[in-house]
Protein backbone atom coordinates (compact mmCIF):
# COMPACT_ATOMS: atom_id res chain seq x y z
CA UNK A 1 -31.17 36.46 -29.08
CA UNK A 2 -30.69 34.23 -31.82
CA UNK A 3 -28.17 31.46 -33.14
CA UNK A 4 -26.54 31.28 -36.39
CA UNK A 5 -25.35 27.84 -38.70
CA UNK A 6 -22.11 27.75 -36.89
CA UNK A 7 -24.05 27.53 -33.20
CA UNK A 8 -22.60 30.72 -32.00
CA UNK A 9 -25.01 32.84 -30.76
CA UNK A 10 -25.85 36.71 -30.98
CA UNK A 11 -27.95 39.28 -28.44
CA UNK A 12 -28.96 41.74 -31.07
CA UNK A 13 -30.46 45.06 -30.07
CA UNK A 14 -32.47 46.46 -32.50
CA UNK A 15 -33.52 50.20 -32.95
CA UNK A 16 -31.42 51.03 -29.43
CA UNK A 17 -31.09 54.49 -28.21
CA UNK A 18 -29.15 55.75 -24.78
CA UNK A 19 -27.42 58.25 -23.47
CA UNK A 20 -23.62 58.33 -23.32
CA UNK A 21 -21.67 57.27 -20.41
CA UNK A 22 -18.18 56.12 -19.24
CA UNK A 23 -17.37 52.39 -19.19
CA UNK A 24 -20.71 51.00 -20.32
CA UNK A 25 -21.29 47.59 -21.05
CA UNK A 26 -23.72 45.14 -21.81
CA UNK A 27 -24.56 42.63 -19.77
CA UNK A 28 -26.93 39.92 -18.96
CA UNK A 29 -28.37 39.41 -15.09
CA UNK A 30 -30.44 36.88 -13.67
CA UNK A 31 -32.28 39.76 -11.93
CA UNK A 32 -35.45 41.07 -13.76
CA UNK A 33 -35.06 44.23 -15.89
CA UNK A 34 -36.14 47.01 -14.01
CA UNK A 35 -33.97 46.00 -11.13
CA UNK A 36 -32.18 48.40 -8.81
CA UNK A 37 -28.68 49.11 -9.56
CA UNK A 38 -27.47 47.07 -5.98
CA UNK A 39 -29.73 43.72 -7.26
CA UNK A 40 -27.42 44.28 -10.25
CA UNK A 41 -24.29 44.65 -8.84
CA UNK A 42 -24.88 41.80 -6.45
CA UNK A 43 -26.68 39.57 -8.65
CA UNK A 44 -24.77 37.04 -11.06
CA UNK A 45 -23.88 38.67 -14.53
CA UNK A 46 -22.10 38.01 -17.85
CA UNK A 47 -20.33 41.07 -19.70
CA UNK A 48 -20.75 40.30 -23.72
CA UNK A 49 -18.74 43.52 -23.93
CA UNK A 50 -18.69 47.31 -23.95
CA UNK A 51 -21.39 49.62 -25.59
CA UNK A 52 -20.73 49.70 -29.18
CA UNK A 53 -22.86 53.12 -29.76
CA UNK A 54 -25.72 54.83 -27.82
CA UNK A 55 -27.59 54.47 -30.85
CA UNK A 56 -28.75 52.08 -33.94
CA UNK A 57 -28.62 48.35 -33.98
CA UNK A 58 -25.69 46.72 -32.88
CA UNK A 59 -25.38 42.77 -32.32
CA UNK A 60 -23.22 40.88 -28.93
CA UNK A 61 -21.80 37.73 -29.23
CA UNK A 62 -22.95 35.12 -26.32
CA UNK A 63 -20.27 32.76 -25.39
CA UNK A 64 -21.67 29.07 -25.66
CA UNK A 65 -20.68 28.17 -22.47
CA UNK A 66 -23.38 30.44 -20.73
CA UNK A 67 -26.60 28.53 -19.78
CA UNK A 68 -29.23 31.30 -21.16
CA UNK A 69 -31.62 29.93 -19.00
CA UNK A 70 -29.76 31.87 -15.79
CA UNK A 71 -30.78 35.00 -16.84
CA UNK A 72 -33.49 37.58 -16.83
CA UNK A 73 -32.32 40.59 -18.42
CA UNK A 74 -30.29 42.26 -20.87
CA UNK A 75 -28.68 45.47 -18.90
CA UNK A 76 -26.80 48.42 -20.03
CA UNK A 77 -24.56 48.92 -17.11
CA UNK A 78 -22.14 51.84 -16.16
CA UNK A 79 -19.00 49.87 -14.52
CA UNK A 80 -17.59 53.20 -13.55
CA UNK A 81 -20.60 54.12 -11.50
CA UNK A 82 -22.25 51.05 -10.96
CA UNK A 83 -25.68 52.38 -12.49
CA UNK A 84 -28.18 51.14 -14.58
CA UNK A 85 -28.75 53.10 -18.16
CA UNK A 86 -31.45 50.90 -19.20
CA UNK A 87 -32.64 46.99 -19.41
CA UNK A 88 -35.07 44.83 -20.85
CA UNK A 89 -36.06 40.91 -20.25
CA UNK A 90 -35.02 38.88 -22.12
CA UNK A 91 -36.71 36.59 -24.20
């Protein structure tokens, strides 16, 4: 995550590889990555938008308002099936 001159700010996920899936979005949750899918669902989480490609880097915007401090995780989530295709804390 990083900020840029004009105090937006950007999740960037660099060197990202997954496997394809319907609907999937990335998200951030105040549950830890590594989570079950149900802590997920249940848990409080911002969408920053849907999967851009299963591969390469690929940056999110993060809308201001969001308090950063919230959240635990960056998530690739599955809305279709409710299922987790991969997470990592975030930092």
């Amino acid at each position: 995550m990083f900020g840029l001159s004009d105090s937006s700010r950007v999740l960037r996920l660099t060197d990202f590889d997954t496997s394809d899936g319907p609907d999937v979005h990335v998200i951030l949750s105040d549950q830890p990555a590594g989570s079950s899918d149900h802590a997920i669902d249940n848990g409080h989480y911002v969408k920053l938008g849907k999967l851009k490609a299963t591969t390469g880097n690929q940056n999110y915007a993060v809308p201001l308002g969001i308090d950063l401090k919230r959240f635990r995780s960056v998530v690739i989530w599955c809305d279709r099936f409710n299922a987790t295709f991969g997470s990592a804390p975030l930092s």
